[in-house]
C-alpha atoms as a PDB file:
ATOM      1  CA  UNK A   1       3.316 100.527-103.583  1.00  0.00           C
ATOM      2  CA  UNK A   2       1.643 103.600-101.591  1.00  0.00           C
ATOM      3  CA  UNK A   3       2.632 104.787 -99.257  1.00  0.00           C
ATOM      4  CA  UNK A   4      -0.098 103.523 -96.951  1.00  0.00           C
ATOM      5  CA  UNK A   5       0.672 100.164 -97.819  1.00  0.00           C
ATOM      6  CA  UNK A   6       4.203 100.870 -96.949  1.00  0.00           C
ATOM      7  CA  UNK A   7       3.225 102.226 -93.362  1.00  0.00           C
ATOM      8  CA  UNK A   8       1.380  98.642 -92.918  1.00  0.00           C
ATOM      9  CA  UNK A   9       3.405  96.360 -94.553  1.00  0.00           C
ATOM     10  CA  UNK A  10       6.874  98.529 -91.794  1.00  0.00           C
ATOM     11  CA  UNK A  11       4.174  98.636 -88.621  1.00  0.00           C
ATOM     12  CA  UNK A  12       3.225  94.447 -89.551  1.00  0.00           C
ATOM     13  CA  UNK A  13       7.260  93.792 -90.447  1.00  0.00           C
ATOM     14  CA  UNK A  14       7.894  95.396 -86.724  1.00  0.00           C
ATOM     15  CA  UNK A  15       5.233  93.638 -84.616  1.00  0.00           C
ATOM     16  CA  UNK A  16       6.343  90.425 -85.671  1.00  0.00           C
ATOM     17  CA  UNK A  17       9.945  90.968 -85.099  1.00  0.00           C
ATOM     18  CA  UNK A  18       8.267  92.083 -81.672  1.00  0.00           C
ATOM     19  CA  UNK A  19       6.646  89.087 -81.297  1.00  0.00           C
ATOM     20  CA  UNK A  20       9.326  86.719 -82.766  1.00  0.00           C
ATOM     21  CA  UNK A  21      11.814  88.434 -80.282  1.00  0.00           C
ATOM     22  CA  UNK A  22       9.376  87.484 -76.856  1.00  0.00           C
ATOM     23  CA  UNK A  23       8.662  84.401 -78.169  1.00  0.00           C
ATOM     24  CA  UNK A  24      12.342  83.305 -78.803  1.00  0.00           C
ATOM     25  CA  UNK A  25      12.930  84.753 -75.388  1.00  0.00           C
ATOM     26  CA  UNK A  26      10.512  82.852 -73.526  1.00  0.00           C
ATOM     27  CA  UNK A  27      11.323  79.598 -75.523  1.00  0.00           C
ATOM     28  CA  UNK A  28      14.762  80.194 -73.903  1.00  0.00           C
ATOM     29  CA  UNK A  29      13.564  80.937 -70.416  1.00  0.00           C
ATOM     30  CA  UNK A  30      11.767  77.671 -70.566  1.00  0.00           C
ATOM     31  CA  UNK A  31      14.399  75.955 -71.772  1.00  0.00           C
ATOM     32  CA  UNK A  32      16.659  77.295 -69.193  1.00  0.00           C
ATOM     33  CA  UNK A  33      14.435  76.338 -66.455  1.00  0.00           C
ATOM     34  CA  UNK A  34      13.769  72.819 -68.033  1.00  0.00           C
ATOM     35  CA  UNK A  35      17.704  72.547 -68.251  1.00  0.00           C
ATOM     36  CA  UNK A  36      18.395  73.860 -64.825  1.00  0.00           C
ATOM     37  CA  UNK A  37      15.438  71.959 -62.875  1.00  0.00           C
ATOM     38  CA  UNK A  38      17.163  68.861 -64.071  1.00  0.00           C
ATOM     39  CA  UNK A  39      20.292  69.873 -61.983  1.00  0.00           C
ATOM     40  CA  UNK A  40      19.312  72.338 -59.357  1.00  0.00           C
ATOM     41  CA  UNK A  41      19.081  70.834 -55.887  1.00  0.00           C
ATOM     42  CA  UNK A  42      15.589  70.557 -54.979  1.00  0.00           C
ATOM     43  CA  UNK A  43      15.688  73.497 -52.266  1.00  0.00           C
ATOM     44  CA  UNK A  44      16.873  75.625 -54.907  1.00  0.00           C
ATOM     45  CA  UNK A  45      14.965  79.445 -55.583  1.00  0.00           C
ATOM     46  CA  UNK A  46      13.869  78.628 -59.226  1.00  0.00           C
ATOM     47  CA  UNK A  47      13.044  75.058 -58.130  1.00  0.00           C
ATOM     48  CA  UNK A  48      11.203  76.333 -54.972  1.00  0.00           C
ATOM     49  CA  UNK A  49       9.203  79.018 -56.844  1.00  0.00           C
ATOM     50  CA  UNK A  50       8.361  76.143 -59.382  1.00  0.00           C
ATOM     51  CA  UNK A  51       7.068  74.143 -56.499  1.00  0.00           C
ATOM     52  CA  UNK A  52       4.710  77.069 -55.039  1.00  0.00           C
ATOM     53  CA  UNK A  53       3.374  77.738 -58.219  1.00  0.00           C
ATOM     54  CA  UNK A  54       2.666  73.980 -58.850  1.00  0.00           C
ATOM     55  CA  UNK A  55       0.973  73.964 -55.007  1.00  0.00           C
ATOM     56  CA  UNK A  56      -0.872  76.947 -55.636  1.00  0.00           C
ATOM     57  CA  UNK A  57      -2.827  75.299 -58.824  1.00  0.00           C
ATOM     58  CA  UNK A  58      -3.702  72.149 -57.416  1.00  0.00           C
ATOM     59  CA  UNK A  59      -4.740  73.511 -53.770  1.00  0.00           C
ATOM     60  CA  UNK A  60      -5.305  77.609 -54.426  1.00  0.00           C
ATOM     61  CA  UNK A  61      -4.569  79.238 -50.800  1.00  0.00           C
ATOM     62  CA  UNK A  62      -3.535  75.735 -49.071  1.00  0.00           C
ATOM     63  CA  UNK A  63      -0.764  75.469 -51.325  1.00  0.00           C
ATOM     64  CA  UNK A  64       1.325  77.615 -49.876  1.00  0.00           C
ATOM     65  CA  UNK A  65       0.598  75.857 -46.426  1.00  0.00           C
ATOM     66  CA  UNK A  66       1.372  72.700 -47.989  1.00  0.00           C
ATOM     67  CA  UNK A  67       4.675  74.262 -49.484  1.00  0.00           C
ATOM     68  CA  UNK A  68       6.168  76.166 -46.273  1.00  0.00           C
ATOM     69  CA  UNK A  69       4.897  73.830 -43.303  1.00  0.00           C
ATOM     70  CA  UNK A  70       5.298  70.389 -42.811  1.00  0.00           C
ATOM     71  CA  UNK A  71       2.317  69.801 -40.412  1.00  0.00           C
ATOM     72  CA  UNK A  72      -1.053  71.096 -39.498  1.00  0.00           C
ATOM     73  CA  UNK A  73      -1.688  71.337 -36.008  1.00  0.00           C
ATOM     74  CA  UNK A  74      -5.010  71.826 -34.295  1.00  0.00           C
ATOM     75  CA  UNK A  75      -7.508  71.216 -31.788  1.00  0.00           C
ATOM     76  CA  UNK A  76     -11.000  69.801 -32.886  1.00  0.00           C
ATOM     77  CA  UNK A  77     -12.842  71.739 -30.464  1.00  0.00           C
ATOM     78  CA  UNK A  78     -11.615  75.164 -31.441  1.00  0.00           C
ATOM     79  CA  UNK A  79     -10.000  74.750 -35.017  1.00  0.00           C
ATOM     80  CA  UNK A  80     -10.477  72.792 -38.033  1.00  0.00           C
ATOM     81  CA  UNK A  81      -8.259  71.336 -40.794  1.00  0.00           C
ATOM     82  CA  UNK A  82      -7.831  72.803 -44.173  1.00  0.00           C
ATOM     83  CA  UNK A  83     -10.615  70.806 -46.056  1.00  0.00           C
ATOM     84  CA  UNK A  84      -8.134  71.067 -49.585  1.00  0.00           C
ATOM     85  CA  UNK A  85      -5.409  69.434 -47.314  1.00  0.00           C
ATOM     86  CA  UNK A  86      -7.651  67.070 -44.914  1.00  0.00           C
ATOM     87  CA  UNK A  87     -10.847  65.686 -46.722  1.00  0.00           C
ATOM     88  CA  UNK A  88     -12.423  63.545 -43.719  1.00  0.00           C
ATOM     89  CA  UNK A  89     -11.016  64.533 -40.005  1.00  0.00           C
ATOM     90  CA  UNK A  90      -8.547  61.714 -38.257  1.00  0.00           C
ATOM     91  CA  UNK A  91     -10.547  62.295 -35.060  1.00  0.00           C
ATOM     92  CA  UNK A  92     -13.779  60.748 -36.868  1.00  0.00           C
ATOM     93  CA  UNK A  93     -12.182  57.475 -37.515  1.00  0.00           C
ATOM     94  CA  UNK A  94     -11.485  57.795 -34.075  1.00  0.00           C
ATOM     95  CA  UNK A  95     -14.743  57.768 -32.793  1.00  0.00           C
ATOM     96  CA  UNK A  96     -15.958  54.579 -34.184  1.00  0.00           C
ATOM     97  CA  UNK A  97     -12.729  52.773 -32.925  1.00  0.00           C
ATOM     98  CA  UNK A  98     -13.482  53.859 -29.499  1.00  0.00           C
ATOM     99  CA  UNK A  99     -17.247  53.603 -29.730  1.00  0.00           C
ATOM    100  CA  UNK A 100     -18.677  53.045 -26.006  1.00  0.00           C
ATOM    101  CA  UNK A 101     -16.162  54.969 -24.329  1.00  0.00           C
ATOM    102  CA  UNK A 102     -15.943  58.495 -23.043  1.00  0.00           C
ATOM    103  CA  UNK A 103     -13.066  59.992 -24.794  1.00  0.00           C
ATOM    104  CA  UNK A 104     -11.572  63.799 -25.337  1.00  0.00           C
ATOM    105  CA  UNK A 105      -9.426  64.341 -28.267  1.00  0.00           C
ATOM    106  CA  UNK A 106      -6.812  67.234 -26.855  1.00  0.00           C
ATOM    107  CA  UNK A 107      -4.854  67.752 -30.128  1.00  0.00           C
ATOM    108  CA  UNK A 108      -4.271  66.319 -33.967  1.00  0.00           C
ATOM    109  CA  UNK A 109      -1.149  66.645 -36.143  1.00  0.00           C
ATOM    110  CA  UNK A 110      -1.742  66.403 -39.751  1.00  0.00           C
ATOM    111  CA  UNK A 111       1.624  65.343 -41.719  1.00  0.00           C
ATOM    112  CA  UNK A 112       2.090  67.217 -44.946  1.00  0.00           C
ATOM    113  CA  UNK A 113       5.169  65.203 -46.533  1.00  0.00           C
ATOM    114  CA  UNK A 114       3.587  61.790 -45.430  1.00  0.00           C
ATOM    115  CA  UNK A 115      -0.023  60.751 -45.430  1.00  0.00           C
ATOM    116  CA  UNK A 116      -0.284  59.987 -41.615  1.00  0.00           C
ATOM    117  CA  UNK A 117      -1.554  61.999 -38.107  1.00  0.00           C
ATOM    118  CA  UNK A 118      -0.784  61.390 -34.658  1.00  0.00           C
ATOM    119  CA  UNK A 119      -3.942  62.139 -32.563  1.00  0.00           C
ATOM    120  CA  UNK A 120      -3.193  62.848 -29.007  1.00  0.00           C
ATOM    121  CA  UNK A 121      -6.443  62.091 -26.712  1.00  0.00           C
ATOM    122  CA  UNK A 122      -8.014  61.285 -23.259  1.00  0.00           C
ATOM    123  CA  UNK A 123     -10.113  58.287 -22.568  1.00  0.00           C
ATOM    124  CA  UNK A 124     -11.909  57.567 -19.472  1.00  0.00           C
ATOM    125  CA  UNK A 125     -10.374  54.429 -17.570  1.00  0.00           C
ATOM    126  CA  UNK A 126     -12.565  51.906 -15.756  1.00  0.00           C
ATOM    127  CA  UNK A 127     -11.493  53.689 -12.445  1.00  0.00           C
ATOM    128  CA  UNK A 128     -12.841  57.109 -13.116  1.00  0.00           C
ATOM    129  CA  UNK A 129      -9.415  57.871 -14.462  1.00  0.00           C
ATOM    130  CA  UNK A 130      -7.857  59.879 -17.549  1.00  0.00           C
ATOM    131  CA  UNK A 131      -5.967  57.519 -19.661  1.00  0.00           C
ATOM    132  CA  UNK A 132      -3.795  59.719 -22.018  1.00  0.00           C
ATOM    133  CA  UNK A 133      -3.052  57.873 -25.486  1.00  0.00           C
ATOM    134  CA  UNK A 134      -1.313  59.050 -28.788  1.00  0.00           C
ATOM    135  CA  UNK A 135      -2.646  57.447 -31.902  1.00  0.00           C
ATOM    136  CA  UNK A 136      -1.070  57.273 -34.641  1.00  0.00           C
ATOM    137  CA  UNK A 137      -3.388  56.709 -38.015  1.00  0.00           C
ATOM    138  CA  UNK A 138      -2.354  56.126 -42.161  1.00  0.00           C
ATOM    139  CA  UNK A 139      -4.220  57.942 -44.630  1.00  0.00           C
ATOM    140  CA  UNK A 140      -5.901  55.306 -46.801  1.00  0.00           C
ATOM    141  CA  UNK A 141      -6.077  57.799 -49.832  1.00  0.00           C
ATOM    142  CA  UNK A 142      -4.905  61.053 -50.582  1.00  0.00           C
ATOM    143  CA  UNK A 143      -3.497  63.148 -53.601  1.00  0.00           C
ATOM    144  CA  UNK A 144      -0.048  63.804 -53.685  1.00  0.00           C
ATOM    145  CA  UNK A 145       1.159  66.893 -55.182  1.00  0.00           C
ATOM    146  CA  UNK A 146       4.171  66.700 -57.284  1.00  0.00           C
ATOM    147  CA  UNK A 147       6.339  68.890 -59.299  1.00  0.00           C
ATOM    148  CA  UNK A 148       7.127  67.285 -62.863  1.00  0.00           C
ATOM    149  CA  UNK A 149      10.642  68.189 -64.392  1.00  0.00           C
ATOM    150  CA  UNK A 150      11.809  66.026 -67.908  1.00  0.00           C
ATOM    151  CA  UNK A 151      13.962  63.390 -65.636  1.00  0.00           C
ATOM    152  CA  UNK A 152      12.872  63.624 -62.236  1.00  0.00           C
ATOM    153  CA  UNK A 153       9.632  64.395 -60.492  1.00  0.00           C
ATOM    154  CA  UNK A 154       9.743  66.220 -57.115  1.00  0.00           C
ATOM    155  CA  UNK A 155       7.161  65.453 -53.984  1.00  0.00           C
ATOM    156  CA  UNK A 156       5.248  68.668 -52.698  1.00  0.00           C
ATOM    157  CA  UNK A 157       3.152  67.579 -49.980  1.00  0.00           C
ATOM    158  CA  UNK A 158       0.143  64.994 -49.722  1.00  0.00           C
ATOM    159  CA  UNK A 159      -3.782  67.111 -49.939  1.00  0.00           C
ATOM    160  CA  UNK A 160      -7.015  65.669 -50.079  1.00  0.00           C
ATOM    161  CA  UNK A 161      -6.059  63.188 -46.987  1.00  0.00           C
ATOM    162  CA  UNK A 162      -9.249  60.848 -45.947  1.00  0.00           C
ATOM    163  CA  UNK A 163     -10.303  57.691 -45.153  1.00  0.00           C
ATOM    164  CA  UNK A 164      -7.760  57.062 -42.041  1.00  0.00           C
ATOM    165  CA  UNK A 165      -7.167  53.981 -40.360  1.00  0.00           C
ATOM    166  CA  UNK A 166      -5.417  53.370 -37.012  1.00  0.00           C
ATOM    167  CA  UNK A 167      -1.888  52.074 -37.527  1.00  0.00           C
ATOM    168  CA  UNK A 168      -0.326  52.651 -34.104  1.00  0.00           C
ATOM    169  CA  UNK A 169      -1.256  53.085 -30.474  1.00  0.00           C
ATOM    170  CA  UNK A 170       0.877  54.323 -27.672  1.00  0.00           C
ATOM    171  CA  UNK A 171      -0.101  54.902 -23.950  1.00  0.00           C
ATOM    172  CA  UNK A 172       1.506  57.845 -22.230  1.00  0.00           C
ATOM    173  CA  UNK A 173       1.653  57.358 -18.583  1.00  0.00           C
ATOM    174  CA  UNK A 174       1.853  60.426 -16.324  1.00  0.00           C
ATOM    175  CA  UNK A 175       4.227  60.671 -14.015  1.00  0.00           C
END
């Protein structure tokens, strides 16, 4: 054997125990997460990193809203939803329930851990008068986002929430 072939054969021998050695490592690490996801509590650090990575795939940048805050607050005539976490706006379905009327939607909380909104709006009374109402409305599809572990599978938040219908109404008098 040359000695050339000997350099190669030592430089080849030493990359793979290189490469054996990461590989065995990582096997391990994923093993120990697998291992430890199964009996962390779910607000765990390793199982609440796993969860924000998991958001941030299936949503990018609204992930991590849909990881640290439960709702989405905002008013339609200065803000607007997150489109990955709201697909069609709650007010709209609004709109053709109260078709004919003069109405003012003041605010709209989007629900991250449940598919449903509360709508808080103003419609004008036969009198002249402000009626104030709170709606509350169902999401009639959405995606939720879910962390998969071997024996359990964790709720993230709900995205993609459309297609709302009207489940509750609730008139708030003024006093």
């Amino acid at each position: 054997m040359t000695p050339r072939v000997r350099r190669r054969t030592m430089i080849l021998g030493c990359v793979a125990v290189v490469v054996l050695g990461v590989a065995a490592t990582c096997a391990l690490g994923i093993l120990g997460l697998t291992w430890a996801g199964q009996r962390l509590p779910e607000e765990s650090a390793p199982i609440r990193a796993l969860k924000g990575i998991r958001a941030y795939r299936v949503l990018g940048l609204a992930g991590s809203t849909c990881l640290n805050r439960a709702t989405t607050s905002y008013e339609p005539g200065r803000d607007a939803p997150d489109p990955a976490l709201v697909a069609d706006r709650p007010e709209d379905a609004i709109a053709e329930w109260l078709a004919g009327h003069a109405f003012t939607v003041d605010r709209v909380v989007v629900y991250h851990r449940s598919p449903h909104a509360d709508v808080w709006l103003r419609v004008r009374g036969p009198g002249g008068q402000d009626e104030r109402h709170l709606l509350t409305l169902v999401a009639g599809r959405s995606q939720p986002v879910t962390l998969a572990l071997p024996r359990r599978t964790l709720p993230i938040c709900f995205a993609h929430a459309g297609d709302w219908r009207i489940v509750a109404e609730q008139r708030i008098r003024e006093t």
